[in-house]
N, C-alpha and C. Protein backbone atom coordinates (compact mmCIF):
# COMPACT_ATOMS: atom_id res chain seq x y z
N UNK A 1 236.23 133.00 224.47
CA UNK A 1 235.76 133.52 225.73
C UNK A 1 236.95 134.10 226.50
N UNK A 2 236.81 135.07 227.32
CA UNK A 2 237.94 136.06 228.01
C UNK A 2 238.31 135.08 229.13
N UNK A 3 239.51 135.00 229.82
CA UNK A 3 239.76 134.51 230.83
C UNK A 3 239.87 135.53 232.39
N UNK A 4 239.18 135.61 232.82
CA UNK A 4 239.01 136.98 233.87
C UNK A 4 239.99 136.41 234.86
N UNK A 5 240.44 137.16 235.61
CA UNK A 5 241.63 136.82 236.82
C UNK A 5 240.48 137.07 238.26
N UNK A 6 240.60 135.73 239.18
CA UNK A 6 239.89 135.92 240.45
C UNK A 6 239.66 137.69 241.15
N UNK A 7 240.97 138.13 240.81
CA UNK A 7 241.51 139.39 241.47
C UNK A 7 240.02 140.71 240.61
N UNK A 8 239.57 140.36 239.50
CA UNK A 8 238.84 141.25 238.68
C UNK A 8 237.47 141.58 239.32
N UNK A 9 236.99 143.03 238.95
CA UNK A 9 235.73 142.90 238.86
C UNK A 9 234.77 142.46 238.03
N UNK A 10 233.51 142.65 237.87
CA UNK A 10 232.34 142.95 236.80
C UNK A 10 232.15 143.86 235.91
N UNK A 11 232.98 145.30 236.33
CA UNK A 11 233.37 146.12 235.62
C UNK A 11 234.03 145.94 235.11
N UNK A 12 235.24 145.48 234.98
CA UNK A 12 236.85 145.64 234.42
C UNK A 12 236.12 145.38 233.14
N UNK A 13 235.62 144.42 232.42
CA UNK A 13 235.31 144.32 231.17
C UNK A 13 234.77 145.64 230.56
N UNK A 14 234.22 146.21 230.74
CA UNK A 14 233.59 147.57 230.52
C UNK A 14 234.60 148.60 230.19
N UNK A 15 235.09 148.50 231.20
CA UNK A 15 236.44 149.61 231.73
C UNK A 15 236.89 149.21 230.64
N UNK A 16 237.74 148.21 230.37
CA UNK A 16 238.53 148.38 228.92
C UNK A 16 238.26 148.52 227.51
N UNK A 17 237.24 148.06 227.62
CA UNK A 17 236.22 147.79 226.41
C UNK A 17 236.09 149.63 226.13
N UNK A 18 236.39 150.37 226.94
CA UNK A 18 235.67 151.45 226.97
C UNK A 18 236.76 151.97 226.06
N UNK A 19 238.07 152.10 226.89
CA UNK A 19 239.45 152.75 226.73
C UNK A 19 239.81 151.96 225.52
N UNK A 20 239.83 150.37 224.81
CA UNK A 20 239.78 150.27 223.93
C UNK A 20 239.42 151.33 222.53
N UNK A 21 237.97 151.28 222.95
CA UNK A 21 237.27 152.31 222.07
C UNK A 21 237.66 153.91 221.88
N UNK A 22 238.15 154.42 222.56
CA UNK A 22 238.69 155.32 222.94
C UNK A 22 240.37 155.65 223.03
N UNK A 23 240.95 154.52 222.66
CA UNK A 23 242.38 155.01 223.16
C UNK A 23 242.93 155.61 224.10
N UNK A 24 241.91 155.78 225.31
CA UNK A 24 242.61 156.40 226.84
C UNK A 24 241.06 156.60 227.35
N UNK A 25 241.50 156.42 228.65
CA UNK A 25 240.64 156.71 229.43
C UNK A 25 240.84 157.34 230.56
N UNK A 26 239.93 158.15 231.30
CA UNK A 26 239.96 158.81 232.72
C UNK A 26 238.99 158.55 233.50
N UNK A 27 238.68 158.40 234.74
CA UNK A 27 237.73 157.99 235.68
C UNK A 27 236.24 158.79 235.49
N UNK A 28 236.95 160.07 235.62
CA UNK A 28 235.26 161.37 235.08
C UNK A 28 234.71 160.63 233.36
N UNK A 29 235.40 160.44 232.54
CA UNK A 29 234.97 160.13 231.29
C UNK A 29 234.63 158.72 230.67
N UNK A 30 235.14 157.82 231.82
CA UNK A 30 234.47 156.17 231.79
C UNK A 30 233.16 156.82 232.57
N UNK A 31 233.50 157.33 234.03
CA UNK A 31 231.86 157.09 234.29
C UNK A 31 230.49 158.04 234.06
N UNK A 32 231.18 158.93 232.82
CA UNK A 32 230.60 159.43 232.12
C UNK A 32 229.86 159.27 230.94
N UNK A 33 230.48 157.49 230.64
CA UNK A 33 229.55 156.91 229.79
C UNK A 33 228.52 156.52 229.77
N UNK A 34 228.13 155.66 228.91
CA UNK A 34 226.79 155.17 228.67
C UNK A 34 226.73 153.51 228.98
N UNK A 35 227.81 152.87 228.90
CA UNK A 35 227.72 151.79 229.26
C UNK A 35 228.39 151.34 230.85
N UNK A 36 229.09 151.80 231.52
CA UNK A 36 229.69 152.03 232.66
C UNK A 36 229.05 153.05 233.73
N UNK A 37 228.40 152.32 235.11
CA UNK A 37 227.21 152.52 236.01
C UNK A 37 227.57 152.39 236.89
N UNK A 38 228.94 152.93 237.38
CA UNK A 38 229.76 152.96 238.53
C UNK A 38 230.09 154.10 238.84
N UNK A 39 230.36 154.96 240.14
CA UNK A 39 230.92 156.03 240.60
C UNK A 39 232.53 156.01 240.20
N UNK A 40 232.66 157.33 239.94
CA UNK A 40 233.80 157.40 239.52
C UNK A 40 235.14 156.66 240.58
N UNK A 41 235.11 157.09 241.88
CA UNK A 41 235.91 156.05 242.54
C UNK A 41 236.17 155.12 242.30
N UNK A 42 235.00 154.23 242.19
CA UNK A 42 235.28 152.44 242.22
C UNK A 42 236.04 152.71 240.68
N UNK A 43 235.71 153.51 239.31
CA UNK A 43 236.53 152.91 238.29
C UNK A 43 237.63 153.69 238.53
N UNK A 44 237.93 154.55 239.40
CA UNK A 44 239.44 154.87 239.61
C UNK A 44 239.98 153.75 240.19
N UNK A 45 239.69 153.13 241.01
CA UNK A 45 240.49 151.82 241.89
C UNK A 45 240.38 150.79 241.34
N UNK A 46 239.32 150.50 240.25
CA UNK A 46 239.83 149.48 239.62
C UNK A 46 240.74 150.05 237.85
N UNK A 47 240.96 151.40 237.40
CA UNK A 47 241.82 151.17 236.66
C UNK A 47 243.24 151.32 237.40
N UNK A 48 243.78 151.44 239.02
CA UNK A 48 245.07 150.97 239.51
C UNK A 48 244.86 149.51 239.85
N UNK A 49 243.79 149.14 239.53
CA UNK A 49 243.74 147.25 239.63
C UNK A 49 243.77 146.72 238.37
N UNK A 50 243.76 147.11 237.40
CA UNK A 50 243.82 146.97 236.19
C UNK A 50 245.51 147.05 235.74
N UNK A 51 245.97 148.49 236.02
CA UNK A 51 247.46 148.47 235.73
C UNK A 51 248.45 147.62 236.53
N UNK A 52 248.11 147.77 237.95
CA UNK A 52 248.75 146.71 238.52
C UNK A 52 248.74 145.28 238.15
N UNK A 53 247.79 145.20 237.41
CA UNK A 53 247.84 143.45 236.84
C UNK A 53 248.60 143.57 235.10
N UNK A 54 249.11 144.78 234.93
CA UNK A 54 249.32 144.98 233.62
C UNK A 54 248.65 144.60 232.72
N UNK A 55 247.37 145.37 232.49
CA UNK A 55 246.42 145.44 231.55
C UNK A 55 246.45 146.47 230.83
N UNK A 56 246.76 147.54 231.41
CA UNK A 56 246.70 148.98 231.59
C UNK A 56 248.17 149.67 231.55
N UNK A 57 248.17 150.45 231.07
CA UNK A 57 249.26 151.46 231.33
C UNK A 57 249.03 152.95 231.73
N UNK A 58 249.64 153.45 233.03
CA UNK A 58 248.99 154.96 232.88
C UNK A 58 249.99 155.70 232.09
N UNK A 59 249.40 156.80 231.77
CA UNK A 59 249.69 157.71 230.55
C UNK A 59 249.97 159.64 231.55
N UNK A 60 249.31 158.96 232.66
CA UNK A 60 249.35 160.48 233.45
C UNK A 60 248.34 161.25 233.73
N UNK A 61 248.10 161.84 234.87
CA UNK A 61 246.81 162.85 235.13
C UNK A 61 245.95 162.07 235.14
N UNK A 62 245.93 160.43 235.28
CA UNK A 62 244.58 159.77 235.67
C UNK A 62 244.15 159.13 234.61
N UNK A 63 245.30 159.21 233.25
CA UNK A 63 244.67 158.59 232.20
C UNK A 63 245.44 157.21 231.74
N UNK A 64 244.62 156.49 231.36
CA UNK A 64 244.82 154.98 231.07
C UNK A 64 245.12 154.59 229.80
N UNK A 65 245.43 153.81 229.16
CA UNK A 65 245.89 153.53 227.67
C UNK A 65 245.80 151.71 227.84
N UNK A 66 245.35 151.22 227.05
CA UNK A 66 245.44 149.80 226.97
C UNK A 66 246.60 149.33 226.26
N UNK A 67 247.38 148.23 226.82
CA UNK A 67 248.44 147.25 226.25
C UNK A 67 248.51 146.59 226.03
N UNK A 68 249.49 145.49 225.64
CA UNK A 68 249.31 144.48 224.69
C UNK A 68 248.35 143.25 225.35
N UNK A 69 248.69 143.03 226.77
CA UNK A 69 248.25 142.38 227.35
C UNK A 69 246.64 142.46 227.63
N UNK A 70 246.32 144.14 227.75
CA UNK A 70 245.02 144.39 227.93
C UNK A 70 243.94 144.01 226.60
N UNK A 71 245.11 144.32 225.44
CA UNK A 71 244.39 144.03 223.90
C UNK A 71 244.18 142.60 223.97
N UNK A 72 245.09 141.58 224.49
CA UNK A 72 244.77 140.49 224.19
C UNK A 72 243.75 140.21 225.17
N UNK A 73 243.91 140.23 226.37
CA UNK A 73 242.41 140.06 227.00
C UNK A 73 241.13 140.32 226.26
N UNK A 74 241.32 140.95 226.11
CA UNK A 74 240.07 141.55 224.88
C UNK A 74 239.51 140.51 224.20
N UNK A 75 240.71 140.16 223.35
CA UNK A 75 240.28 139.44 222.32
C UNK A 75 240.40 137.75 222.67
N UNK A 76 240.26 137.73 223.95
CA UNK A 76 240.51 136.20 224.04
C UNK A 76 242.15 135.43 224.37
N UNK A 77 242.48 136.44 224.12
CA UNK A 77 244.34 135.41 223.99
C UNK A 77 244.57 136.18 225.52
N UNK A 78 244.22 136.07 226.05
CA UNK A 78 245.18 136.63 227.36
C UNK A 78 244.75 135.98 228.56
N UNK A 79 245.07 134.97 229.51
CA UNK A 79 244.24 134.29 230.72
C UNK A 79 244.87 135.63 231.95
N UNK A 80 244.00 136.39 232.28
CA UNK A 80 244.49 137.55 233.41
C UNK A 80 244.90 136.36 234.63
N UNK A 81 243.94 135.66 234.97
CA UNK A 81 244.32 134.86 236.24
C UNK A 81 246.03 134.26 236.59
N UNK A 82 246.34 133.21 235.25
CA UNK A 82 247.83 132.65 235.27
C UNK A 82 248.62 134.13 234.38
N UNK A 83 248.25 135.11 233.99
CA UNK A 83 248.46 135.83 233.27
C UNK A 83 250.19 135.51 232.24
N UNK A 84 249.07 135.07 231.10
CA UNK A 84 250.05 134.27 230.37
C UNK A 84 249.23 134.42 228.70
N UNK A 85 249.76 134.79 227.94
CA UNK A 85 249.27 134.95 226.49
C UNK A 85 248.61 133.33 226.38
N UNK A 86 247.60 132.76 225.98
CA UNK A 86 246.64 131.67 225.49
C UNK A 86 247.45 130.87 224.23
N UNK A 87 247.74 131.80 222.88
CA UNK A 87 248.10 131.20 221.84
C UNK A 87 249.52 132.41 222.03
N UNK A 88 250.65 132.01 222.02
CA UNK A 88 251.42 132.58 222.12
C UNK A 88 252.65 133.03 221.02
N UNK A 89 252.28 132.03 219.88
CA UNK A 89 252.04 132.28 218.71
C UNK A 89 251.61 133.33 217.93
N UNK A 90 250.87 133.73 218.03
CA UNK A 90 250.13 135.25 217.76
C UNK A 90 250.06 136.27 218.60
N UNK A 91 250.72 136.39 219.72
CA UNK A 91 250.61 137.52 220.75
C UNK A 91 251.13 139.05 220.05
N UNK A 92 252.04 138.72 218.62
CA UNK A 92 252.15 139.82 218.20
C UNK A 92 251.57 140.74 217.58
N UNK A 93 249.84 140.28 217.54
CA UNK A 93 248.87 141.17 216.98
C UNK A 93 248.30 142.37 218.00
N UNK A 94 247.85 143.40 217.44
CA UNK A 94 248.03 144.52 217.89
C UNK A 94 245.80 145.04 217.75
N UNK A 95 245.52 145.25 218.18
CA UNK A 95 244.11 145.87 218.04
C UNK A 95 243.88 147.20 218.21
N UNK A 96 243.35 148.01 217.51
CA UNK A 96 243.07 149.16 218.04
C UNK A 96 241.99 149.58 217.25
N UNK A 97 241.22 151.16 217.03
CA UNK A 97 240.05 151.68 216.77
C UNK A 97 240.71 152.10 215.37
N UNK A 98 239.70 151.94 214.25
CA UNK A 98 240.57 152.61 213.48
C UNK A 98 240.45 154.25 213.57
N UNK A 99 241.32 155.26 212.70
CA UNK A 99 241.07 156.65 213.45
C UNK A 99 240.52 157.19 212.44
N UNK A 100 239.92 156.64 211.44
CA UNK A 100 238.46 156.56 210.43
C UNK A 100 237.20 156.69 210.66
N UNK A 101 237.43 155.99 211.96
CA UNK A 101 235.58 155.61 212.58
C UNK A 101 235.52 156.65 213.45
N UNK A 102 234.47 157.25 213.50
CA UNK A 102 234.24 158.11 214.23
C UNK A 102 233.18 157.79 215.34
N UNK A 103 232.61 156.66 214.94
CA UNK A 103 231.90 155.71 215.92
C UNK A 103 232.31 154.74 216.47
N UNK A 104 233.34 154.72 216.27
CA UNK A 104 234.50 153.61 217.25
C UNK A 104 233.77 151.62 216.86
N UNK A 105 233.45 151.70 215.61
CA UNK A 105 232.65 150.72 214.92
C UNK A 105 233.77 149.38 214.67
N UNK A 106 234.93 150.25 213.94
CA UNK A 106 235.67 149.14 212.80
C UNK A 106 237.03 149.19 214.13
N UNK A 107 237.51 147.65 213.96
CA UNK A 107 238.83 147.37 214.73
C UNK A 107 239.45 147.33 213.65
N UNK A 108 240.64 147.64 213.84
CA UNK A 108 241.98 147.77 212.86
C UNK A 108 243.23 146.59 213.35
N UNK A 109 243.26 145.35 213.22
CA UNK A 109 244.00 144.16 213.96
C UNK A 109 245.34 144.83 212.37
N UNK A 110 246.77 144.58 213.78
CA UNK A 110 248.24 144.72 213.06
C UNK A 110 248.43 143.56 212.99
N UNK A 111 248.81 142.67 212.03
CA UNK A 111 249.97 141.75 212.05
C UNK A 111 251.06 141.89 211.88
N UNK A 112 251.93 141.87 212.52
CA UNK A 112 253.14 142.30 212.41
C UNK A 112 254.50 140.82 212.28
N UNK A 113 254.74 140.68 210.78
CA UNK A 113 255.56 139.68 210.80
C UNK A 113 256.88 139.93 210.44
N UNK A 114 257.99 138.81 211.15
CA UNK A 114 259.31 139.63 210.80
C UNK A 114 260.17 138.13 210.27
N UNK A 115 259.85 137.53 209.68
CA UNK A 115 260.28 136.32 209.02
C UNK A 115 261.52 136.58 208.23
N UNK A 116 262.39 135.69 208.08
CA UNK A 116 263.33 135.78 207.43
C UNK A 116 262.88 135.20 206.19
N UNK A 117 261.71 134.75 205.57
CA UNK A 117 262.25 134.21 204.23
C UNK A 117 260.34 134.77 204.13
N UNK A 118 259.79 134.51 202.99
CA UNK A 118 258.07 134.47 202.68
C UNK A 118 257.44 133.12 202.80
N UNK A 119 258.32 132.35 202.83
CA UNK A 119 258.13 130.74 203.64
C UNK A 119 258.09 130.69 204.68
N UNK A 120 258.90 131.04 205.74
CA UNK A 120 259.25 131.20 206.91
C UNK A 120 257.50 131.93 207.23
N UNK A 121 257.70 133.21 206.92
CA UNK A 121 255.92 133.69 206.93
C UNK A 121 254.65 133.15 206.54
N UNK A 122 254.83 132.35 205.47
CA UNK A 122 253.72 131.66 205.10
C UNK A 122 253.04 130.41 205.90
N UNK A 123 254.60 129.80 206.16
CA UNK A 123 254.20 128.73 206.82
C UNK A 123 253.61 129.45 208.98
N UNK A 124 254.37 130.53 208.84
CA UNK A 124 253.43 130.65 210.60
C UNK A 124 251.88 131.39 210.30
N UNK A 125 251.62 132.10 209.08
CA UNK A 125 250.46 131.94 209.01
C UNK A 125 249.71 130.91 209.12
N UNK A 126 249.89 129.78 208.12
CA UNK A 126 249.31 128.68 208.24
C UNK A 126 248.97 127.83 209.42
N UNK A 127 250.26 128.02 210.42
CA UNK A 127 250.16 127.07 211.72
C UNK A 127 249.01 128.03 212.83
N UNK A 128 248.97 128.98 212.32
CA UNK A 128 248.01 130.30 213.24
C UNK A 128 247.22 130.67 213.19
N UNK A 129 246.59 130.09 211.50
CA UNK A 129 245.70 130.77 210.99
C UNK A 129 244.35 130.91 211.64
N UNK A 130 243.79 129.45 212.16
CA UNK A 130 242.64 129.53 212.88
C UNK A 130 242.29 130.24 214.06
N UNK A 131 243.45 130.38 214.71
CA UNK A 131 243.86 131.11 215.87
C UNK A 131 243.44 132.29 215.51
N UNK A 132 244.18 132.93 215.00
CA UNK A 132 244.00 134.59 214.27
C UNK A 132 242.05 134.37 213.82
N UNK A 133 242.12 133.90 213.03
CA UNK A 133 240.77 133.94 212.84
C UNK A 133 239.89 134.00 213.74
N UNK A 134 240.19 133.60 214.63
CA UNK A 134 239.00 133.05 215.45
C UNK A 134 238.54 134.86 216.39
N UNK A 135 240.05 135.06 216.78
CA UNK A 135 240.09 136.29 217.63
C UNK A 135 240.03 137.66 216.62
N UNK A 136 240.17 137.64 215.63
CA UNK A 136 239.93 139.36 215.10
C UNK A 136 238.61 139.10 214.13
N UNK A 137 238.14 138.04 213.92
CA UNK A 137 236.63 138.19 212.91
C UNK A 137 235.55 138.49 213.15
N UNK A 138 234.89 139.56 213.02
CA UNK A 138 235.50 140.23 212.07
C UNK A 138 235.91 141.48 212.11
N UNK A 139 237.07 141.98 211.92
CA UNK A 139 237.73 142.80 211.94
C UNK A 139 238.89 143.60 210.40
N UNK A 140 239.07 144.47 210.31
CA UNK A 140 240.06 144.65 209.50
C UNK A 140 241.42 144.42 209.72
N UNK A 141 242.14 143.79 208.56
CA UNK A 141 243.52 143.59 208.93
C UNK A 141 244.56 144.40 208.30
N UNK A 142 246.07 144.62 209.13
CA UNK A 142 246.66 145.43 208.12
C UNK A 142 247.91 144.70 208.89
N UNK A 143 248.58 144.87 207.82
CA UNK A 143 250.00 143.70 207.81
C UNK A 143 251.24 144.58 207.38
N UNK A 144 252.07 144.12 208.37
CA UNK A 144 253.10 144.97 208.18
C UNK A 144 254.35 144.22 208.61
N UNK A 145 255.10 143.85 207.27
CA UNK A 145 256.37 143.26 207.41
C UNK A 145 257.60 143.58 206.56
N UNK A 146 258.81 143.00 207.19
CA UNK A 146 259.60 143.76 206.86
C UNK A 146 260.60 143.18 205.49
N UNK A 147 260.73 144.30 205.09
CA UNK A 147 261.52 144.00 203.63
C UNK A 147 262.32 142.91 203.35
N UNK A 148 261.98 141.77 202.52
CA UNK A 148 263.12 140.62 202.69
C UNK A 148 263.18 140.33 200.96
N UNK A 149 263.86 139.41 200.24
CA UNK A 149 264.21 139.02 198.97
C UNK A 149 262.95 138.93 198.46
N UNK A 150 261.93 137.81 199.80
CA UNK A 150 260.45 137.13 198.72
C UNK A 150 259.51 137.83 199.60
N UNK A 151 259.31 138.78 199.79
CA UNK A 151 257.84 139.87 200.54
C UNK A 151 256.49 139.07 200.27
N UNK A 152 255.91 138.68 201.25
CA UNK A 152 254.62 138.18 201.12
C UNK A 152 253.53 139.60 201.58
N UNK A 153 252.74 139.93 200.17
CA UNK A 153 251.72 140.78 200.17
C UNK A 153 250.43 140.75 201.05
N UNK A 154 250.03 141.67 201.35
CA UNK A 154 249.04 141.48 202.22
C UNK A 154 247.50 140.87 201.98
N UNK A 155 247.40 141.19 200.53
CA UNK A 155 246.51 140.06 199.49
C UNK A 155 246.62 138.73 200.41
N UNK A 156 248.12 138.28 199.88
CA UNK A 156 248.33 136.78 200.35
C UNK A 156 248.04 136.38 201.76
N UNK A 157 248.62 137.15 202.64
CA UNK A 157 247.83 137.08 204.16
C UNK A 157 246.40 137.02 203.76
N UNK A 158 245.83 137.89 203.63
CA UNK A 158 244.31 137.67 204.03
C UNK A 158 244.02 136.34 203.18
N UNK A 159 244.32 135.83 201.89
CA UNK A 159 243.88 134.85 201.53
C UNK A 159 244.45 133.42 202.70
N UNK A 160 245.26 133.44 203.31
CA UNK A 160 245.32 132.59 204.04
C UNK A 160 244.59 132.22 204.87
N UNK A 161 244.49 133.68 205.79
CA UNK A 161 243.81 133.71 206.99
C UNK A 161 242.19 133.27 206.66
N UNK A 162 241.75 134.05 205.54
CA UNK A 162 240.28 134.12 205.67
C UNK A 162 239.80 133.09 204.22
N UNK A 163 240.55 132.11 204.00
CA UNK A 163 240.11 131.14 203.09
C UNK A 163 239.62 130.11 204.09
């Protein structure tokens, strides 16, 4: 379940959910959707209530981009209120649309590990695993780590995660 910050609206979930799907957003083209039933004002003032709580990043000309913080809200790991990553352990996963879908259907979750050994990696999968699970399923995963003596394959991730 999301942790909403007192400071939020009823919208804000929408609002990002939107720009999620989208990779940017603008006030004319959120309330130009289909799921968002607000005048364009109110979602202009709440995406500078959004960035100001760093959810959001603007990008310029009114347009919004979601960040790490906003991704994890999303997915559960982010409390906006104490605004503080949940499992902090995994904050280095990354969400986005894949740029495949043309229906903005499939999430594309990064893991991004930088372990010094394939032990070192194996074992923070293991301590995380449920964690991770819990927040990208179901989702696609793609793993990306960096070159070391014993490289743990991305096979082996998913068998961790999703055994």
């Amino acid at each position: 379940m999301r942790k909403s910050g007192d400071w939020m609206s009823i919208w804000d979930d929408r609002i990002l959910e939107y720009i999620m799907e989208n990779d940017s957003g603008a006030p004319t083209q959120i309330a130009n959707s289909e799921n968002v039933h607000v005048s364009k004002q109110h979602i202009s003032h709440r995406l500078r209530e959004l960035a100001d709580h760093e959810l959001l990043d603007s990008i310029g000309k009114g347009m919004y981009r979601l960040n790490k913080k906003g991704e994890h809200y999303l997915l559960g790991n982010y409390d906006a209120q104490k605004q503080e990553f949940i499992h902090t352990e995994i904050s280095n996963i990354h969400v986005r649309t894949s740029p495949y879908d043309t229906q903005n259907l499939v999430r594309v979750v990064e893991l991004n590990l930088w372990p010094l050994s394939e032990k070192t990696a194996v074992e923070q999968l293991h301590d995380s695993k449920d964690h991770i699970r819990n927040l990208i399923s179901p989702v696609l995963l793609q793993i990306d780590s960096r070159k070391t003596e014993e490289e743990v394959t991305e096979d082996e991730v998913k068998n961790i995660i999703f055994r």
